[in-house]
PDB file of N, CA and C in Angstrom:
ATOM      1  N   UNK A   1     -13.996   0.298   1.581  1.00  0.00           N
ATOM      2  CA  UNK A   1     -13.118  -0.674   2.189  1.00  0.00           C
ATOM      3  C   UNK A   1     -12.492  -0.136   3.475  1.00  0.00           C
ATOM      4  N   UNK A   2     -12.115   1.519   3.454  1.00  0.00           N
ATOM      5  CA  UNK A   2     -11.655   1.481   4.579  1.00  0.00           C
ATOM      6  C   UNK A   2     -12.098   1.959   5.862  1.00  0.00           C
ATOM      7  N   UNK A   3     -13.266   1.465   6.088  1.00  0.00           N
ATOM      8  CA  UNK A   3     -14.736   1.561   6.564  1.00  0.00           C
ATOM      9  C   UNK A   3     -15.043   0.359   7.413  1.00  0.00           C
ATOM     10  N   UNK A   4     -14.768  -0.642   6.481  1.00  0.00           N
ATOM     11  CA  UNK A   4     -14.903  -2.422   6.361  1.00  0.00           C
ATOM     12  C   UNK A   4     -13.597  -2.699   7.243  1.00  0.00           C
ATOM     13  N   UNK A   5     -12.402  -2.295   6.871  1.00  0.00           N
ATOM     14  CA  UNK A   5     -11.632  -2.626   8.056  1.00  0.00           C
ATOM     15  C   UNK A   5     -10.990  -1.820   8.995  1.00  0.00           C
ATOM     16  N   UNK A   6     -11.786  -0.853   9.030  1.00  0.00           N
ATOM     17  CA  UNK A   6     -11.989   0.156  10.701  1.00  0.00           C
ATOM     18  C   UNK A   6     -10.429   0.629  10.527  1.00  0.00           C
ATOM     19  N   UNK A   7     -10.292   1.642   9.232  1.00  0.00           N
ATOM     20  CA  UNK A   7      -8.637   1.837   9.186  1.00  0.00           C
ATOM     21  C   UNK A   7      -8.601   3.647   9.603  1.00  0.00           C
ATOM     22  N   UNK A   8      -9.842   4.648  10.727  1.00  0.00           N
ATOM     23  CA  UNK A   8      -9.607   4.890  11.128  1.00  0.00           C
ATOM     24  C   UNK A   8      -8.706   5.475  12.189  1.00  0.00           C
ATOM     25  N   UNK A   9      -8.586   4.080  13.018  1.00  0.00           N
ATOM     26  CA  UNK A   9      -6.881   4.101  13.644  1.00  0.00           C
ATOM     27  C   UNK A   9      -6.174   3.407  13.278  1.00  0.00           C
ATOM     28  N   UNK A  10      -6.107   3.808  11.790  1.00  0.00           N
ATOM     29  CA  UNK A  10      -4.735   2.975  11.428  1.00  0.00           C
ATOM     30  C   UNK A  10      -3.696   3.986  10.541  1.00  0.00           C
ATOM     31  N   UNK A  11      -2.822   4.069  10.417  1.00  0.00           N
ATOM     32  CA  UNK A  11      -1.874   4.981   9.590  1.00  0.00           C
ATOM     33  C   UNK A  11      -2.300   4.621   7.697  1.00  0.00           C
ATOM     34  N   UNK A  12      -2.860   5.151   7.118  1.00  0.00           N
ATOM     35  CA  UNK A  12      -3.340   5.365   5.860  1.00  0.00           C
ATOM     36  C   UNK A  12      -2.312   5.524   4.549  1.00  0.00           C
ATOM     37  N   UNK A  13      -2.244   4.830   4.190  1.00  0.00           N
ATOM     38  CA  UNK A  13      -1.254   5.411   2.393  1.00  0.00           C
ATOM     39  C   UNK A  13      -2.421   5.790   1.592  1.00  0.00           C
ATOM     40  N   UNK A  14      -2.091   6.968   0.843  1.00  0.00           N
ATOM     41  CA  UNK A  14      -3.412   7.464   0.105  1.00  0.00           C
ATOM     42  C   UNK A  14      -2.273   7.487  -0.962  1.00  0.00           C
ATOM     43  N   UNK A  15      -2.469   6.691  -2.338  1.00  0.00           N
ATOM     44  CA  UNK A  15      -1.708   8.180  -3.659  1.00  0.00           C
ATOM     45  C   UNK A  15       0.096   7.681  -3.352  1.00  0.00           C
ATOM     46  N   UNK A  16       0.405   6.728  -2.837  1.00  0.00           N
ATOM     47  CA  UNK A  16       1.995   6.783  -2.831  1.00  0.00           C
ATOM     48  C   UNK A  16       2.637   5.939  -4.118  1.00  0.00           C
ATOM     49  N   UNK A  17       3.410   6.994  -4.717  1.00  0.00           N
ATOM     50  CA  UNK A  17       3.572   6.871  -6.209  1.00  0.00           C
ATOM     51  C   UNK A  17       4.595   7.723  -6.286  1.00  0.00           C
ATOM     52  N   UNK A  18       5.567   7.226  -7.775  1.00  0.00           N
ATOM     53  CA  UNK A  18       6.553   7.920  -7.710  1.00  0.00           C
ATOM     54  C   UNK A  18       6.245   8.503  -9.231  1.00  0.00           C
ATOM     55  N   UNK A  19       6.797   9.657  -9.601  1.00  0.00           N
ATOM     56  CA  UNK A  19       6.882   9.807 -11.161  1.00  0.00           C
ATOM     57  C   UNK A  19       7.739   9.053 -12.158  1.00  0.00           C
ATOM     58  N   UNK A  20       7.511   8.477 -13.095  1.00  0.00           N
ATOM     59  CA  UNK A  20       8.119   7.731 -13.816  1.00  0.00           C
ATOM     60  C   UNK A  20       9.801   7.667 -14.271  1.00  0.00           C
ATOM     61  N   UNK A  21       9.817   8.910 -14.518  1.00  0.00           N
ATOM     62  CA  UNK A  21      11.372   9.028 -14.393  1.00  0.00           C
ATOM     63  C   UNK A  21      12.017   8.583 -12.976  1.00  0.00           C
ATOM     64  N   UNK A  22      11.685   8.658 -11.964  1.00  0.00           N
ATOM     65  CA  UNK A  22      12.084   7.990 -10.557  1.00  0.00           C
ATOM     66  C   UNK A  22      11.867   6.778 -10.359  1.00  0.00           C
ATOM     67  N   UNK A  23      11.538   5.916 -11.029  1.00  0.00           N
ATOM     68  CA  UNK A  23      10.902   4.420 -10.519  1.00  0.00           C
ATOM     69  C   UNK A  23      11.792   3.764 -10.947  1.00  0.00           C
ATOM     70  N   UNK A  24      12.467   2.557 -10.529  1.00  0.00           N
ATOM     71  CA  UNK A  24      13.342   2.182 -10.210  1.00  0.00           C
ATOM     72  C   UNK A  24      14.919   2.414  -9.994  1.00  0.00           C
ATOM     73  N   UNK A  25      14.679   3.793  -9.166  1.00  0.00           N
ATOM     74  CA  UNK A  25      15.381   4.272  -8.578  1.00  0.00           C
ATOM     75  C   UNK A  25      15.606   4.719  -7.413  1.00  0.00           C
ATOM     76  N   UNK A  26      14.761   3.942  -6.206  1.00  0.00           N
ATOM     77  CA  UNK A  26      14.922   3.797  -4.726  1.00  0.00           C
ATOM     78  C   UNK A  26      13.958   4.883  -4.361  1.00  0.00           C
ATOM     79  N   UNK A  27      13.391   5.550  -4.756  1.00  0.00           N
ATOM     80  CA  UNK A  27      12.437   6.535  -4.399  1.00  0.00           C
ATOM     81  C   UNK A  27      11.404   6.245  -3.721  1.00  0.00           C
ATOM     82  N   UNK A  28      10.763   4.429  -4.075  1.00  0.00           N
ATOM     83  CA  UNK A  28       9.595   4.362  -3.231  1.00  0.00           C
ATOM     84  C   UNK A  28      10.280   3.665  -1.768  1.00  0.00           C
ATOM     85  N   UNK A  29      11.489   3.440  -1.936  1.00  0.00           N
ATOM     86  CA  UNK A  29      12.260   2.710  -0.973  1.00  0.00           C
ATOM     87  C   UNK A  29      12.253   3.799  -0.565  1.00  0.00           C
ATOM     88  N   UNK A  30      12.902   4.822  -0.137  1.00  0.00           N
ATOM     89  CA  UNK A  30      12.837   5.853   0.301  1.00  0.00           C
ATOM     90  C   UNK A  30      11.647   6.439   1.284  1.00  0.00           C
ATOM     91  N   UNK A  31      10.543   6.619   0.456  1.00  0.00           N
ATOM     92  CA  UNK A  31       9.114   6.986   0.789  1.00  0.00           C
ATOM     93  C   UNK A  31       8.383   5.668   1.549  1.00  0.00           C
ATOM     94  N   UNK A  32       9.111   4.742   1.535  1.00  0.00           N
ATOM     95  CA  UNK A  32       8.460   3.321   2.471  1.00  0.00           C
ATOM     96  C   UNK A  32       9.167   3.252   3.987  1.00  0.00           C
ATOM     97  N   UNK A  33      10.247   3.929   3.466  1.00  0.00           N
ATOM     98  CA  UNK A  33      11.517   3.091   4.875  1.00  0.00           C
ATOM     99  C   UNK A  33      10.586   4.833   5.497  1.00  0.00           C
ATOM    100  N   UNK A  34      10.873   5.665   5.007  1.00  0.00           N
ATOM    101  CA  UNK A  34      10.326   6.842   6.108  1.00  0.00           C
ATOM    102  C   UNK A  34       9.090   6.892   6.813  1.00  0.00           C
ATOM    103  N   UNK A  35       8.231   6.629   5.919  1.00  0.00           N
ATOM    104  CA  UNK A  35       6.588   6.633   6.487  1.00  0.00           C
ATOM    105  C   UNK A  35       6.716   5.696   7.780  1.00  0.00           C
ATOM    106  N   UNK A  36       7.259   4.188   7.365  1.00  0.00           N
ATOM    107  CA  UNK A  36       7.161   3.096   8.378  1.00  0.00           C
ATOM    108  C   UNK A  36       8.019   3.207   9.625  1.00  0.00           C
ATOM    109  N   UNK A  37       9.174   3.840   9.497  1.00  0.00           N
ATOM    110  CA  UNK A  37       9.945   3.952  10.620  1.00  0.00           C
ATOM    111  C   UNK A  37       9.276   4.595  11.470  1.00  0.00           C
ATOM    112  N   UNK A  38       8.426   5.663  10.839  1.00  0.00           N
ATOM    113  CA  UNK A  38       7.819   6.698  12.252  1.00  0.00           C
ATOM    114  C   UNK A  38       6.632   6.360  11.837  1.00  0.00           C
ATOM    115  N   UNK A  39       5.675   4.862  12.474  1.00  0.00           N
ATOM    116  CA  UNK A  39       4.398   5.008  12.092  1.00  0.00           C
ATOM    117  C   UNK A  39       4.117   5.067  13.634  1.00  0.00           C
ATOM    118  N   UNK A  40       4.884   4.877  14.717  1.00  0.00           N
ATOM    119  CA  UNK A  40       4.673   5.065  15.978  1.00  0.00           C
ATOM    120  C   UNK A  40       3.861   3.674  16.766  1.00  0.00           C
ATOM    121  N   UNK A  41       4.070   2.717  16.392  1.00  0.00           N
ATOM    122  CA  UNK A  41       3.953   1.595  16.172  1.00  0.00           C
ATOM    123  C   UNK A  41       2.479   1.170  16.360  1.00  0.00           C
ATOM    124  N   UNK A  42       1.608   1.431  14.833  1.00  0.00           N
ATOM    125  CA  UNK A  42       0.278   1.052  14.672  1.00  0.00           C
ATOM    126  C   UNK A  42       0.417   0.741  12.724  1.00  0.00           C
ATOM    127  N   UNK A  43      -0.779   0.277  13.228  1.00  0.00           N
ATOM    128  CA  UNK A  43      -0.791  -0.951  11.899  1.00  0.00           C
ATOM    129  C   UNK A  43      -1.441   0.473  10.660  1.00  0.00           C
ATOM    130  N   UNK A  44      -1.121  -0.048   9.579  1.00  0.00           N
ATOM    131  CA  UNK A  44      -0.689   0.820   8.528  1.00  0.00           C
ATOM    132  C   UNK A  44      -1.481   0.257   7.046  1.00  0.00           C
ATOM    133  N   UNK A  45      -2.342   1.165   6.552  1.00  0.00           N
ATOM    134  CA  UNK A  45      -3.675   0.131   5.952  1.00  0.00           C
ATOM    135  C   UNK A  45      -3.538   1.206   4.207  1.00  0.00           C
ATOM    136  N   UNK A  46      -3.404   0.778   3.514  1.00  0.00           N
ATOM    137  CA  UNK A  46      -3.541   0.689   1.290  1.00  0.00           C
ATOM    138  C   UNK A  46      -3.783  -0.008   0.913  1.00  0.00           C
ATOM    139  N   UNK A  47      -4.545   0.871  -0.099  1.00  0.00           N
ATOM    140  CA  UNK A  47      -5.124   0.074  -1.360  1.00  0.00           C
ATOM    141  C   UNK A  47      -4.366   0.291  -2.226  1.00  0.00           C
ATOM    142  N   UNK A  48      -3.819  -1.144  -2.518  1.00  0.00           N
ATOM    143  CA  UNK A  48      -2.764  -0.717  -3.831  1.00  0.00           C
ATOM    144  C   UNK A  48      -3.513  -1.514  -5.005  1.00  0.00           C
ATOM    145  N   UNK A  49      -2.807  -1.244  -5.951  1.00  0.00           N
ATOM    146  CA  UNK A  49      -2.974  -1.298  -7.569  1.00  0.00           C
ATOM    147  C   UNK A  49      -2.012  -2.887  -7.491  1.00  0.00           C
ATOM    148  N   UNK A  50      -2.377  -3.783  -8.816  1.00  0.00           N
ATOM    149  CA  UNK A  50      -1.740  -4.961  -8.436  1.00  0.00           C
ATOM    150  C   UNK A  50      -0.207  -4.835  -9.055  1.00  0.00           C
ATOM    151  N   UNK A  51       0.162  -3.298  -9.876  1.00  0.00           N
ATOM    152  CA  UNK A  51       1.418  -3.137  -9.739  1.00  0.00           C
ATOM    153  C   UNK A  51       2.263  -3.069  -8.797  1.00  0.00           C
ATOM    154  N   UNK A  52       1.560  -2.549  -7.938  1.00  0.00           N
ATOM    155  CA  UNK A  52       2.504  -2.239  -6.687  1.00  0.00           C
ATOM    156  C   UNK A  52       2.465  -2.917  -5.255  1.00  0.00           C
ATOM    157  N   UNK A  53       1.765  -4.093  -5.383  1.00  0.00           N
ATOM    158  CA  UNK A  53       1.130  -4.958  -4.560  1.00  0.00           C
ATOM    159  C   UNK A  53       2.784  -5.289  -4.093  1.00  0.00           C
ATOM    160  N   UNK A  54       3.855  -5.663  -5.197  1.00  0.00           N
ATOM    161  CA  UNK A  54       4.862  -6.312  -4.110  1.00  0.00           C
ATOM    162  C   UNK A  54       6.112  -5.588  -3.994  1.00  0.00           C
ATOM    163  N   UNK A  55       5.760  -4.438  -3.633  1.00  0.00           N
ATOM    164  CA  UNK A  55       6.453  -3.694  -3.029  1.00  0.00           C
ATOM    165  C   UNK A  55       5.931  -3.906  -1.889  1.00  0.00           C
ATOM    166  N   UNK A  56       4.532  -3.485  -1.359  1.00  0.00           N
ATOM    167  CA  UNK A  56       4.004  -3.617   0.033  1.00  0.00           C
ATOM    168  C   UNK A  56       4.303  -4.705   0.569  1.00  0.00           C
ATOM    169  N   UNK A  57       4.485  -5.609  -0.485  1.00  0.00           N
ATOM    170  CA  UNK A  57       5.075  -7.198   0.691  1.00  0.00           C
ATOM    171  C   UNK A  57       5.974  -7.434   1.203  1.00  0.00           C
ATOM    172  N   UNK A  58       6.717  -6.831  -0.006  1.00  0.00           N
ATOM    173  CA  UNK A  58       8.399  -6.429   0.509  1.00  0.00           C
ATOM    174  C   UNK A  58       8.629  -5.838   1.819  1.00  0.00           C
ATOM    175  N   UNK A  59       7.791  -4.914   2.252  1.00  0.00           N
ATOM    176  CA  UNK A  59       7.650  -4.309   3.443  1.00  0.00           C
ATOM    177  C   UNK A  59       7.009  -4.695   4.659  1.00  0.00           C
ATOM    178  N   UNK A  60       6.404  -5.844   4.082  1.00  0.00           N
ATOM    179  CA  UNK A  60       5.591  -7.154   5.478  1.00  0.00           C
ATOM    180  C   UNK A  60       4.303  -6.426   5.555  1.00  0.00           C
ATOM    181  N   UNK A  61       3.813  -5.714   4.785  1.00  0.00           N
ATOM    182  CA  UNK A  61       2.153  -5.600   4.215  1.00  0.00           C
ATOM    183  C   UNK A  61       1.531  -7.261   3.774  1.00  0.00           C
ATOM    184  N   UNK A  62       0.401  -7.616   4.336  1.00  0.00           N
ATOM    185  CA  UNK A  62      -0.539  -8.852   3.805  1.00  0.00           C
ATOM    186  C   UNK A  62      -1.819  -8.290   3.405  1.00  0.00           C
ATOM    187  N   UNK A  63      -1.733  -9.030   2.145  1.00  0.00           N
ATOM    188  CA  UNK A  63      -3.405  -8.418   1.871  1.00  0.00           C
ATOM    189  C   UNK A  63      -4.480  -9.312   2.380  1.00  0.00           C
ATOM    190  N   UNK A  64      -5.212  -8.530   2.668  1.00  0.00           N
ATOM    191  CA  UNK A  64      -6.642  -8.838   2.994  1.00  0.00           C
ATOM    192  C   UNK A  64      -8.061  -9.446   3.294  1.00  0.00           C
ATOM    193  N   UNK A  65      -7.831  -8.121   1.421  1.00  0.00           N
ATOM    194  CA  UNK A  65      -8.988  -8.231   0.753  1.00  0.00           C
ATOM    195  C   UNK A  65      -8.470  -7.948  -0.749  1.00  0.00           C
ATOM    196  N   UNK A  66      -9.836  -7.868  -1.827  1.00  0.00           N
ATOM    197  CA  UNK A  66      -9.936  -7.384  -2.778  1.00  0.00           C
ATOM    198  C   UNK A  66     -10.678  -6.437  -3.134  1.00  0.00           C
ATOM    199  N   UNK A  67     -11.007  -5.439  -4.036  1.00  0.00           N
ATOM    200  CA  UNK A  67     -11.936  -4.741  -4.440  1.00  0.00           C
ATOM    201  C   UNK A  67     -11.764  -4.679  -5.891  1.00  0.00           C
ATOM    202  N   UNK A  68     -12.846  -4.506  -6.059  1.00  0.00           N
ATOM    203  CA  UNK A  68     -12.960  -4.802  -8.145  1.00  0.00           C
ATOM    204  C   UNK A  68     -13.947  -3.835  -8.480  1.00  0.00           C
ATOM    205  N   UNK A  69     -13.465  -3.079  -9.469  1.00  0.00           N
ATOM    206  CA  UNK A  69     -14.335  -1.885 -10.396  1.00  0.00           C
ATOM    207  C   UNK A  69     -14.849  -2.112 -11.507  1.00  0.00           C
ATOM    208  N   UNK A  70     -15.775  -1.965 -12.157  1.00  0.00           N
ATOM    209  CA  UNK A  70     -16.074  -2.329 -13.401  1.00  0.00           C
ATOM    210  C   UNK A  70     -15.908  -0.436 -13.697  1.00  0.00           C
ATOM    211  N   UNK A  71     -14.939  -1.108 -15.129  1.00  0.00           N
ATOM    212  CA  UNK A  71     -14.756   0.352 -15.704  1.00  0.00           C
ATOM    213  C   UNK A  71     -15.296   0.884 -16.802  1.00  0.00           C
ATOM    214  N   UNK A  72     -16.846  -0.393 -17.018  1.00  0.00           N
ATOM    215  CA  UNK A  72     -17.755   0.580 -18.238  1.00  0.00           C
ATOM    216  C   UNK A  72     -18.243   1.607 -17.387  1.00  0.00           C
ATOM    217  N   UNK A  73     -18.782   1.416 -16.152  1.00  0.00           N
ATOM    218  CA  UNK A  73     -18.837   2.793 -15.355  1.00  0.00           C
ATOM    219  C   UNK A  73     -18.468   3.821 -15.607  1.00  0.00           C
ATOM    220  N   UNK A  74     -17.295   4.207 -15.926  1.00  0.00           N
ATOM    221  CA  UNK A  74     -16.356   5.230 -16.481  1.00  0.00           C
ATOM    222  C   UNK A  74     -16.656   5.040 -17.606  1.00  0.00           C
ATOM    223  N   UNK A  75     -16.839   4.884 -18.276  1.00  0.00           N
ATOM    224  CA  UNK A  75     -16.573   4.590 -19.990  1.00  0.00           C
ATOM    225  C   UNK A  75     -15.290   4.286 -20.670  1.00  0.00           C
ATOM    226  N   UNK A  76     -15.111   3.186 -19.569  1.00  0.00           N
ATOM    227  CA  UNK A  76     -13.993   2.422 -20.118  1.00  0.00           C
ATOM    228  C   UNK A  76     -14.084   1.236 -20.118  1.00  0.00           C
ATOM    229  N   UNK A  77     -13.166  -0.008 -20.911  1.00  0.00           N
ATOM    230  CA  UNK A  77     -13.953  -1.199 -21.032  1.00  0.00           C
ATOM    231  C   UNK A  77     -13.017  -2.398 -19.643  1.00  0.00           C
ATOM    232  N   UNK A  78     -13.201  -2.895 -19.587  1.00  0.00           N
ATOM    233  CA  UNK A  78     -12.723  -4.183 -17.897  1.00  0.00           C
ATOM    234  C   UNK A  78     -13.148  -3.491 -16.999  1.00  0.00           C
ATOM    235  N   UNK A  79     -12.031  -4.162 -16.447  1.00  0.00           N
ATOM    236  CA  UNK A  79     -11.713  -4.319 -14.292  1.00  0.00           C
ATOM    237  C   UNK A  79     -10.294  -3.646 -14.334  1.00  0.00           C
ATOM    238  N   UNK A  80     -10.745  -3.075 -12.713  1.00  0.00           N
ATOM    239  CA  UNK A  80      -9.683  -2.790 -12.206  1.00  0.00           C
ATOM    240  C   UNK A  80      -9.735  -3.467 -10.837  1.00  0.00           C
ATOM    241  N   UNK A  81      -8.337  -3.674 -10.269  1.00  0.00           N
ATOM    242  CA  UNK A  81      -8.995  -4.615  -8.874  1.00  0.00           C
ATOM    243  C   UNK A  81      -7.850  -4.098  -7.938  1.00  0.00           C
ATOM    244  N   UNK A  82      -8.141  -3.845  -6.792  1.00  0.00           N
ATOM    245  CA  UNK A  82      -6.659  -3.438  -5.688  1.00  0.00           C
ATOM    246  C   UNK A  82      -7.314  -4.013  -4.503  1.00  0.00           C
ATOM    247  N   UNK A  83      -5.978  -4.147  -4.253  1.00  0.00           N
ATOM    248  CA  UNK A  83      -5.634  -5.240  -3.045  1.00  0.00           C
ATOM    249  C   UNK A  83      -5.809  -4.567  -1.893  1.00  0.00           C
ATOM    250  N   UNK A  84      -6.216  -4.780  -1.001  1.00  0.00           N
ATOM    251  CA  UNK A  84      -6.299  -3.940   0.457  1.00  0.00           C
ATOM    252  C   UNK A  84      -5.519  -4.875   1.183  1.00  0.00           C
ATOM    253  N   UNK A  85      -4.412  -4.062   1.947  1.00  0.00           N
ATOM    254  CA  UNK A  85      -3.440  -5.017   2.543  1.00  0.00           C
ATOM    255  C   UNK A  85      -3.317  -3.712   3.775  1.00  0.00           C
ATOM    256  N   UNK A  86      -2.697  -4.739   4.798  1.00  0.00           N
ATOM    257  CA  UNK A  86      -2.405  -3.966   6.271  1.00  0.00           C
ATOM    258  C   UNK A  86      -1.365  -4.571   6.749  1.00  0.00           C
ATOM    259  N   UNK A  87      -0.716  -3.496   7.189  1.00  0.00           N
ATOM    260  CA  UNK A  87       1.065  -3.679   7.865  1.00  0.00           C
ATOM    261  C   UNK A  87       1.075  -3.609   9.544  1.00  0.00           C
ATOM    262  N   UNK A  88       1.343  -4.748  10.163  1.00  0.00           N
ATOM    263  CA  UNK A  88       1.366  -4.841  11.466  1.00  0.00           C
ATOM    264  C   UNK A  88       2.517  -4.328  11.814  1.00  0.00           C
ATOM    265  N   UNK A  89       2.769  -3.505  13.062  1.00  0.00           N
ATOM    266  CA  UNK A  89       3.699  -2.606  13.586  1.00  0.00           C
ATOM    267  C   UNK A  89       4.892  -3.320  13.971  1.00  0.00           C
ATOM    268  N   UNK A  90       6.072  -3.559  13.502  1.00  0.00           N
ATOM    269  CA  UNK A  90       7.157  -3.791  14.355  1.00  0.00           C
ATOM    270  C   UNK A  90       7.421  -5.056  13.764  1.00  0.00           C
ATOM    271  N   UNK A  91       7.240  -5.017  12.404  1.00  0.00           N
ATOM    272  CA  UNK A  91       6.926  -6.504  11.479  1.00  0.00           C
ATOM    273  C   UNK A  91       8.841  -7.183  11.361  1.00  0.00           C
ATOM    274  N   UNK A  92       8.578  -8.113  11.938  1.00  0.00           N
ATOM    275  CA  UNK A  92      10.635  -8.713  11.692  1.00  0.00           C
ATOM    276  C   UNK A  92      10.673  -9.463  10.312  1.00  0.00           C
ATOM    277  N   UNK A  93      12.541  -8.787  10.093  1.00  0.00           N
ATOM    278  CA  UNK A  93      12.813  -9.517   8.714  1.00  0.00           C
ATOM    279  C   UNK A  93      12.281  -8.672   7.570  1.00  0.00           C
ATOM    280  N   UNK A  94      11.907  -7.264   8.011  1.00  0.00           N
ATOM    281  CA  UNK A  94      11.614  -6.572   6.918  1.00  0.00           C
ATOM    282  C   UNK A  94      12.638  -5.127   6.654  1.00  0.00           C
ATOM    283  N   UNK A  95      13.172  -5.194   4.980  1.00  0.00           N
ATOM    284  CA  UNK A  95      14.332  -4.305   5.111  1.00  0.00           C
ATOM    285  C   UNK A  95      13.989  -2.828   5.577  1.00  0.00           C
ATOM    286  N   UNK A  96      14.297  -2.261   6.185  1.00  0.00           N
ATOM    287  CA  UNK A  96      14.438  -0.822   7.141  1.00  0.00           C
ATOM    288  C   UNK A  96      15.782  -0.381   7.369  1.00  0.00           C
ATOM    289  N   UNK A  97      16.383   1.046   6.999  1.00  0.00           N
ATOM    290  CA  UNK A  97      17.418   1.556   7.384  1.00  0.00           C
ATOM    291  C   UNK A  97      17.472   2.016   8.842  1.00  0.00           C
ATOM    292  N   UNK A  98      17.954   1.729   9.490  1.00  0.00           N
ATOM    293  CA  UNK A  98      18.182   2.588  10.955  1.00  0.00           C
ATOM    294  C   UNK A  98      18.809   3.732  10.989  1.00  0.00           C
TER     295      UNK A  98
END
């Protein structure tokens, strides 16, 4: 996928996750307001999990696309599916600390 939408030059979230004891406790707020304040104003491209899909919206991330896994592959049984969403630089109306 991030191939498909040329996210090269784009600022990347790989893995942004908090440990469980921290989650809902401002931590990814934290780790969102920092990354984005200094993305140096270019668009900003994850694949999230559909847990965490609206947090990224919260942040004026739109998704995409989709991608879907079949997890007998693994030897496990369903789908897994994440959203590919991209954050345009300088997005208004989205909460940010100054």
């Amino acid at each position: 996928m991030s191939d498909k939408w040329d996210s090269e030059h784009m600022l990347v979230l790989v893995l942004l996750c908090t440990y469980p004891s921290y989650q809902n406790r401002d931590a990814a707020k934290v780790l969102m307001e920092n990354v984005l304040h200094n993305n140096e104003g270019i668009q900003v491209y994850v694949e999230s999990l559909s847990n965490a899909t609206g947090l990224y919206k919260r942040y004026g991330f739109k998704e995409i696309d989709r991608l879907k896994f079949d997890l007998s592959k693994a030897g496990r049984e369903g789908k897994a599916v994440m959203d590919i969403m991209i954050r345009e630089p300088n997005v208004p109306g989205v909460p940010m600390n100054e």
